[in-house]
C-alpha atoms as a PDB file:
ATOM      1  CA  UNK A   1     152.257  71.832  92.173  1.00  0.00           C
ATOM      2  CA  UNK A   2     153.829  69.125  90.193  1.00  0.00           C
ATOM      3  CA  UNK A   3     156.412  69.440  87.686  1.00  0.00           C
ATOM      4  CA  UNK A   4     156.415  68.235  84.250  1.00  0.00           C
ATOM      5  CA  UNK A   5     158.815  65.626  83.487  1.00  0.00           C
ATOM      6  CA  UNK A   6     161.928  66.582  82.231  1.00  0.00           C
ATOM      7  CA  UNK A   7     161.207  65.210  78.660  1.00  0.00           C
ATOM      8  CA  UNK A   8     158.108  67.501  78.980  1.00  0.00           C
ATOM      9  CA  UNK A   9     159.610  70.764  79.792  1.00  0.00           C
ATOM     10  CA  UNK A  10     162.390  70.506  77.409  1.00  0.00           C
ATOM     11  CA  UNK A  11     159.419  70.468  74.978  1.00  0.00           C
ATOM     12  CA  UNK A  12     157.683  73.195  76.721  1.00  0.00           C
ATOM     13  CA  UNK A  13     160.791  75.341  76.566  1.00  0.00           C
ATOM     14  CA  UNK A  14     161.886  74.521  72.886  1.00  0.00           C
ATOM     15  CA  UNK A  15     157.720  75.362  71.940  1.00  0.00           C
ATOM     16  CA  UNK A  16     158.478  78.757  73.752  1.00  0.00           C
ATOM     17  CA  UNK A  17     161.695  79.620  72.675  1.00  0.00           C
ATOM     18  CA  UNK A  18     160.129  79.177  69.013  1.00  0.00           C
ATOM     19  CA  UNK A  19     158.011  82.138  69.652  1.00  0.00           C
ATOM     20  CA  UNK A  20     161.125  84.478  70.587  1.00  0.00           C
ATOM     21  CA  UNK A  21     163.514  86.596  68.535  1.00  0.00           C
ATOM     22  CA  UNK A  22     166.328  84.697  67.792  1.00  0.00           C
ATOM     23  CA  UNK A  23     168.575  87.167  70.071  1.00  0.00           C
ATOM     24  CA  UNK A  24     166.724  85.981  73.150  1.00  0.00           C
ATOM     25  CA  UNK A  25     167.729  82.385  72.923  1.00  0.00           C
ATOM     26  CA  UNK A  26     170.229  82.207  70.214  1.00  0.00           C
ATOM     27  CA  UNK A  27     174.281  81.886  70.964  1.00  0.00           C
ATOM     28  CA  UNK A  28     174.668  85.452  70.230  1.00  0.00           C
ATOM     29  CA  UNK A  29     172.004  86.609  72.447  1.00  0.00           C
ATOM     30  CA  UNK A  30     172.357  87.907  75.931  1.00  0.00           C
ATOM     31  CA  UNK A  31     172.686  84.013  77.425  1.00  0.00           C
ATOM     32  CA  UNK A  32     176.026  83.036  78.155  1.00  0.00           C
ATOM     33  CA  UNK A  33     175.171  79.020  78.323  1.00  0.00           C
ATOM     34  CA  UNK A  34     176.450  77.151  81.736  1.00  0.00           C
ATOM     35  CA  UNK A  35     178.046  74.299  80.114  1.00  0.00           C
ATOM     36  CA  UNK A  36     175.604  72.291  82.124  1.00  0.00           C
ATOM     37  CA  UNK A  37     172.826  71.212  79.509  1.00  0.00           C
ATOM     38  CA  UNK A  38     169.947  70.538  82.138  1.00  0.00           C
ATOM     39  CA  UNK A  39     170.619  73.738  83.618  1.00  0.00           C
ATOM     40  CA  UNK A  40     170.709  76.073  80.460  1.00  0.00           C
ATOM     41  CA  UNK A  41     167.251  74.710  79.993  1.00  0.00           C
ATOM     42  CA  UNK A  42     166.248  75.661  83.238  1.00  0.00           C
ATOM     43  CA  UNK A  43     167.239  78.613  82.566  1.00  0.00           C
ATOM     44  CA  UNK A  44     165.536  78.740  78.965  1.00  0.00           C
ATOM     45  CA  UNK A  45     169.203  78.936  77.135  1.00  0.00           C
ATOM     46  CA  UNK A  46     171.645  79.958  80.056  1.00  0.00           C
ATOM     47  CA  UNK A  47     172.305  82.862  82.370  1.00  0.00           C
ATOM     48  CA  UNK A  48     171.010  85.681  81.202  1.00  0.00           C
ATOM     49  CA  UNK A  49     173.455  88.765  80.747  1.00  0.00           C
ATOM     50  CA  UNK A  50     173.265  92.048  82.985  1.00  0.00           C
ATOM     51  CA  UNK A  51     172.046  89.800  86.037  1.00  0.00           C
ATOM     52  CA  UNK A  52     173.534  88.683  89.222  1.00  0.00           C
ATOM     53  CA  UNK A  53     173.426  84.745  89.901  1.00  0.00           C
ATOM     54  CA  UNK A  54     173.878  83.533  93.414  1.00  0.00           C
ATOM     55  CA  UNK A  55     175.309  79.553  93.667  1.00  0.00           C
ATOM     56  CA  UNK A  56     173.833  78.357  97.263  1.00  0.00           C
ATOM     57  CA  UNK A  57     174.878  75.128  99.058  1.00  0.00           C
ATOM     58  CA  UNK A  58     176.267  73.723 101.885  1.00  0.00           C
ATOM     59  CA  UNK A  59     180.122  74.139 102.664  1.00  0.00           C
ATOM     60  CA  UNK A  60     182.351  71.782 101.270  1.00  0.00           C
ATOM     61  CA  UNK A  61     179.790  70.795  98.367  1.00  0.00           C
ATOM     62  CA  UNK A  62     181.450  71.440  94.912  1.00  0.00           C
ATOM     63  CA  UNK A  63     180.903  75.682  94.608  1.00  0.00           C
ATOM     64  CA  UNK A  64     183.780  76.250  93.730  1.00  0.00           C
ATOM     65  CA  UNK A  65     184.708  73.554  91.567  1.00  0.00           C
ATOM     66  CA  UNK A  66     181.349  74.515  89.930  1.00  0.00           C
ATOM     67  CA  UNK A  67     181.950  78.419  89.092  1.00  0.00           C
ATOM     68  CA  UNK A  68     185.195  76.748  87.750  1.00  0.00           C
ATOM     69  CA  UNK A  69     183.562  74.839  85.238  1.00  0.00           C
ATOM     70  CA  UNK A  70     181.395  77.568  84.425  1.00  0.00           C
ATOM     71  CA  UNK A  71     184.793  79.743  84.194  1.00  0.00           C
ATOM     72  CA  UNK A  72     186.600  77.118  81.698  1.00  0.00           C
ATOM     73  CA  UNK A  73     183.113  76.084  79.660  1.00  0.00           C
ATOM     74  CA  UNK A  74     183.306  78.467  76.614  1.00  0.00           C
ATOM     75  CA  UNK A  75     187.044  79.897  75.333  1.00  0.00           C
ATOM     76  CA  UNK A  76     184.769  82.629  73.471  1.00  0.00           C
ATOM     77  CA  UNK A  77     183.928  83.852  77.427  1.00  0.00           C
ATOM     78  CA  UNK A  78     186.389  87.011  78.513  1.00  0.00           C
ATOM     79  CA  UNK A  79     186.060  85.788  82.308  1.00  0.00           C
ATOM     80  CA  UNK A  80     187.101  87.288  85.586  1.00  0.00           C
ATOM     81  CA  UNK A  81     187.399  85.194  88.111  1.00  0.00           C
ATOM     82  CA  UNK A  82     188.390  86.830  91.744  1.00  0.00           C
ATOM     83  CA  UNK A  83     188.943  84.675  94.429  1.00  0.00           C
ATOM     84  CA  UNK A  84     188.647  85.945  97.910  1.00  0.00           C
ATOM     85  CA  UNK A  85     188.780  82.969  99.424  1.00  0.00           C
ATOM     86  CA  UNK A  86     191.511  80.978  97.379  1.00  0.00           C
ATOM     87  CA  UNK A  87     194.884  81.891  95.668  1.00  0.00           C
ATOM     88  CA  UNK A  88     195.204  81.800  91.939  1.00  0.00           C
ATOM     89  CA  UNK A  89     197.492  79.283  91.777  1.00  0.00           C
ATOM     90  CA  UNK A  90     194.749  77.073  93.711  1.00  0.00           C
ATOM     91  CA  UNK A  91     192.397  77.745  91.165  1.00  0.00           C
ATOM     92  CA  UNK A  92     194.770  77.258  88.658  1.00  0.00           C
ATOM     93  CA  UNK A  93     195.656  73.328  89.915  1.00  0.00           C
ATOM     94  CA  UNK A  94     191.930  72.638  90.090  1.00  0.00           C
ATOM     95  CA  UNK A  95     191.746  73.469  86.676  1.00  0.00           C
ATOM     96  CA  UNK A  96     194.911  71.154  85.641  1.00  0.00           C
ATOM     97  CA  UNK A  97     193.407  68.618  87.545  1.00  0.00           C
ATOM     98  CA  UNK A  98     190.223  68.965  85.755  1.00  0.00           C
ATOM     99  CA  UNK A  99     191.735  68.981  82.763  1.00  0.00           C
ATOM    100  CA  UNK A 100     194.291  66.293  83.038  1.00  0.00           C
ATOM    101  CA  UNK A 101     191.395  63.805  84.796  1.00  0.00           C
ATOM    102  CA  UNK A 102     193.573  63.601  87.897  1.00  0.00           C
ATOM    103  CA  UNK A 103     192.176  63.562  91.771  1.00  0.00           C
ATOM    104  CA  UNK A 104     192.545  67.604  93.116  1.00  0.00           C
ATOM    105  CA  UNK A 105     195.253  67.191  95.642  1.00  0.00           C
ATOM    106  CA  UNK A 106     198.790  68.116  95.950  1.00  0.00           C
ATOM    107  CA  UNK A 107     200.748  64.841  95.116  1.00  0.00           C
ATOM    108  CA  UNK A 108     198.709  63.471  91.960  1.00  0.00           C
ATOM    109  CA  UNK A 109     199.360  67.561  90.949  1.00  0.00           C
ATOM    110  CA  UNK A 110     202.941  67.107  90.644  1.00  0.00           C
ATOM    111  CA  UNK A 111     202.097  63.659  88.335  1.00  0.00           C
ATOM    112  CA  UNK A 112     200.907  65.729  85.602  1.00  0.00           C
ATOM    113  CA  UNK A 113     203.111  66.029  82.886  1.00  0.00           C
ATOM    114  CA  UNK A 114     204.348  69.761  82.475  1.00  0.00           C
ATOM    115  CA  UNK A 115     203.455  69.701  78.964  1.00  0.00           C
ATOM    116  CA  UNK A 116     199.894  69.345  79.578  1.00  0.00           C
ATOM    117  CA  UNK A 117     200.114  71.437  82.164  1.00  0.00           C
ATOM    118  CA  UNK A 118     201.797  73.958  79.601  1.00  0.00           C
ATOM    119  CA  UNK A 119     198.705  72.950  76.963  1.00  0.00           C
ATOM    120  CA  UNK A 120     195.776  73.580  79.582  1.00  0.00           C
ATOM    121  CA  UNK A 121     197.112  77.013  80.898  1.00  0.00           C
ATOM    122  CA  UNK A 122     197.368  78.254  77.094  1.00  0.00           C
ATOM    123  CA  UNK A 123     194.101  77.333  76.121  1.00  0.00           C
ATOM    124  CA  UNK A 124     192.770  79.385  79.278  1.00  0.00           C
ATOM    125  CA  UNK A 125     193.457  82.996  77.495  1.00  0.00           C
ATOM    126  CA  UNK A 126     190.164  84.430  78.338  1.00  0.00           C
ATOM    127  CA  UNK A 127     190.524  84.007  81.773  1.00  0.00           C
ATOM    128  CA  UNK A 128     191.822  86.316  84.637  1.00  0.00           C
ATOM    129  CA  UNK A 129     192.332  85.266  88.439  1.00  0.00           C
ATOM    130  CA  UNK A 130     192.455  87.818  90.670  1.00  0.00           C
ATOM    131  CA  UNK A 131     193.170  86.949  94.168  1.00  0.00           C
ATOM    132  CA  UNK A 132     194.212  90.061  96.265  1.00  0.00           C
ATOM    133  CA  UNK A 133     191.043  92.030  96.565  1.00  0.00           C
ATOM    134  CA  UNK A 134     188.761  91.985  98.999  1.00  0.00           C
ATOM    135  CA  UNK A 135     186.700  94.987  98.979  1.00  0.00           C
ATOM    136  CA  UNK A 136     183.348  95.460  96.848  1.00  0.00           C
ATOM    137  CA  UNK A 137     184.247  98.586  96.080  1.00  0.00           C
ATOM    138  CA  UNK A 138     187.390  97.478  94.193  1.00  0.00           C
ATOM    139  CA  UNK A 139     186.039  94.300  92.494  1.00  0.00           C
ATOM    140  CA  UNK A 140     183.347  97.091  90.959  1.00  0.00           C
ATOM    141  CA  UNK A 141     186.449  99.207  89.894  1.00  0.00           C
ATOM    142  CA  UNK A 142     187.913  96.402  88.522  1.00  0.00           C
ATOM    143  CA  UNK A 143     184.978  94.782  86.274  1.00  0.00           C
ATOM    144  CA  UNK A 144     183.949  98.760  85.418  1.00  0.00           C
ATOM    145  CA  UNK A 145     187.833  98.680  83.554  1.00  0.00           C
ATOM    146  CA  UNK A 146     187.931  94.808  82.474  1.00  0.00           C
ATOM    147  CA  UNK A 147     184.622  94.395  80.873  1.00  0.00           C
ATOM    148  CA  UNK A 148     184.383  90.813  81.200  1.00  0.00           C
ATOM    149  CA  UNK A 149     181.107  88.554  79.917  1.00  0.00           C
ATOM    150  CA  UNK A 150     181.020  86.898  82.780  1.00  0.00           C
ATOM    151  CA  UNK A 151     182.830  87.484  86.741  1.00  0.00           C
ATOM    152  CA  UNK A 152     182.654  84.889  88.912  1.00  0.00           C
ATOM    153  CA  UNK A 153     183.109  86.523  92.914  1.00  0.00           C
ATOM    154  CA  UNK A 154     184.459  83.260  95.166  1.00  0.00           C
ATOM    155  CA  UNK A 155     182.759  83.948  97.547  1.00  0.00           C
ATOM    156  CA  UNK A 156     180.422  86.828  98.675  1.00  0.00           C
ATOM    157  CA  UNK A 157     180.875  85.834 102.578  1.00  0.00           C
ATOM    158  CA  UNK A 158     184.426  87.200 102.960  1.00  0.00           C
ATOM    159  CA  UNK A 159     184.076  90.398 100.524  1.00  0.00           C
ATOM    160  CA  UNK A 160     184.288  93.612 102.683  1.00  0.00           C
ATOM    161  CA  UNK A 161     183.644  97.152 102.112  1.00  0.00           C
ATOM    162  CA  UNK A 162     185.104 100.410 103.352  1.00  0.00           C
ATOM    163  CA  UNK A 163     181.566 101.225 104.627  1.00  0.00           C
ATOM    164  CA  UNK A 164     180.573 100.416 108.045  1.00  0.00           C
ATOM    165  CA  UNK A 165     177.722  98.299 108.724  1.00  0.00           C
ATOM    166  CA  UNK A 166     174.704  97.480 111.884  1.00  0.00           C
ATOM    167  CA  UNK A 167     175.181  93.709 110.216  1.00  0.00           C
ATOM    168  CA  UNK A 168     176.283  91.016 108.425  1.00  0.00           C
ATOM    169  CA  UNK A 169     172.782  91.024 105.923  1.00  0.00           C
ATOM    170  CA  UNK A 170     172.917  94.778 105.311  1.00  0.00           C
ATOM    171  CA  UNK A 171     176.982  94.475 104.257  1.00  0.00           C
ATOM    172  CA  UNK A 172     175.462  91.357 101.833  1.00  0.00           C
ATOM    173  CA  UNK A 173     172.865  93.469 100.589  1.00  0.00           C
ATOM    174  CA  UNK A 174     174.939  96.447  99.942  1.00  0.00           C
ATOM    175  CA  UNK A 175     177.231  93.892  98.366  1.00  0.00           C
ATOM    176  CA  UNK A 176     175.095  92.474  96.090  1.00  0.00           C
ATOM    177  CA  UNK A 177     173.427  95.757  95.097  1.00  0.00           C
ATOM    178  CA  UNK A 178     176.626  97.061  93.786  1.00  0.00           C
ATOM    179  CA  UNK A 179     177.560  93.429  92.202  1.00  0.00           C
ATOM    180  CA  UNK A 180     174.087  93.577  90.505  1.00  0.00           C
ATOM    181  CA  UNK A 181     174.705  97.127  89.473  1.00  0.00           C
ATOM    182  CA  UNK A 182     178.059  96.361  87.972  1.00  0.00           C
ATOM    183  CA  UNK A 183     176.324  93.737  85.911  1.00  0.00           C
ATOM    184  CA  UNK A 184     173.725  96.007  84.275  1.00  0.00           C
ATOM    185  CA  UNK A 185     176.075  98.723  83.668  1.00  0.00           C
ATOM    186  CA  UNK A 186     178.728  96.100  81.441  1.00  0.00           C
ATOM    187  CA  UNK A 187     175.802  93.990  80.645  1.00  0.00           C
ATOM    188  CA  UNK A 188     177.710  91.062  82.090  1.00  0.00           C
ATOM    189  CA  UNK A 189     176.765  87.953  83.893  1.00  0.00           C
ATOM    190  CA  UNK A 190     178.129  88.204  87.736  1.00  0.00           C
ATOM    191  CA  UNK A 191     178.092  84.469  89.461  1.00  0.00           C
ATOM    192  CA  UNK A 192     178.920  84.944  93.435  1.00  0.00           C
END
């Protein structure tokens, strides 16, 4: 099966969207865009709301970094971010770094000037970091009360559960059914 150039299926997807209510591809429908252009196309207009969106890759390949770009894309986004595997304040300097175009690492941190620092941080109102929960059936709690758009779970791996289980896949799945439940129920987009 070959696929179409890219030049090709943007046309394809523009030809179908035509044919849809404007809700279903439209900035006030139920797709919260990426920020990534090629892959809200992919994903005819972004990720679609009430769903839950895995991000798969190798270790060490930009994940995180990525659901952080995702996280800072749109300042109309209420976003809840809950690291399990990193503090806030971790996320937080990736984000100055981002912002101030500076390498991620602890020395070129402390070059940026506090006032940008001060300017990025304010501009990041609609987002929450949460970094001292751990167990699926608290993140649930939690996006039940925040009602977010869109919660971004770094990372899946490392979230427990006060239910035992045989193994590791059946703890995921269990996981992920409640993640994907969650999503439905605030009609949210969950990225994990």
């Amino acid at each position: 099966l070959r696929r179409p150039p890219q030049s090709e299926r943007f046309e394809e997807d523009d030809q179908l969207s035509r044919g849809l209510p404007r809700e279903q591809h439209g900035s006030s429908g139920p797709q919260k865009r990426s920020g990534f252009p090629e892959l809200d196309s992919l994903l005819n207009g972004g990720f679609l709301r009430g769903t839950l969106v895995t991000i798969g890759a190798r270790p060490s390949t930009g994940k995180t970094t990525y659901a952080i770009n995702i996280a800072t894309h749109s300042p109309r986004w209420k976003v809840l971010f809950i690291s399990v595997e990193m503090s806030t304040r971790m996320i937080y300097d990736r984000i100055v770094a981002d912002k101030a175009d500076v390498d991620y690492n602890v020395s070129t941190l402390h070059q940026v000037e506090p006032e940008k620092v001060k300017m990025v941080i304010d501009r990041l109102d609609n987002l929450t970091v949460i970094d001292n929960i751990n167990e699926i059936e608290a993140i649930e709690e939690l996006i039940y009360n925040a009602k977010p758009d869109i919660v971004i779970l770094d990372y899946i791996q490392i979230v427990s559960s006060h239910k035992r289980f045989s193994d590791n896949r059946q703890r995921i799945d269990y996981i992920s059914q409640k993640l994907k439940m969650a999503a439905k129920k605030i009609n949210c987009v969950v990225i994990s």
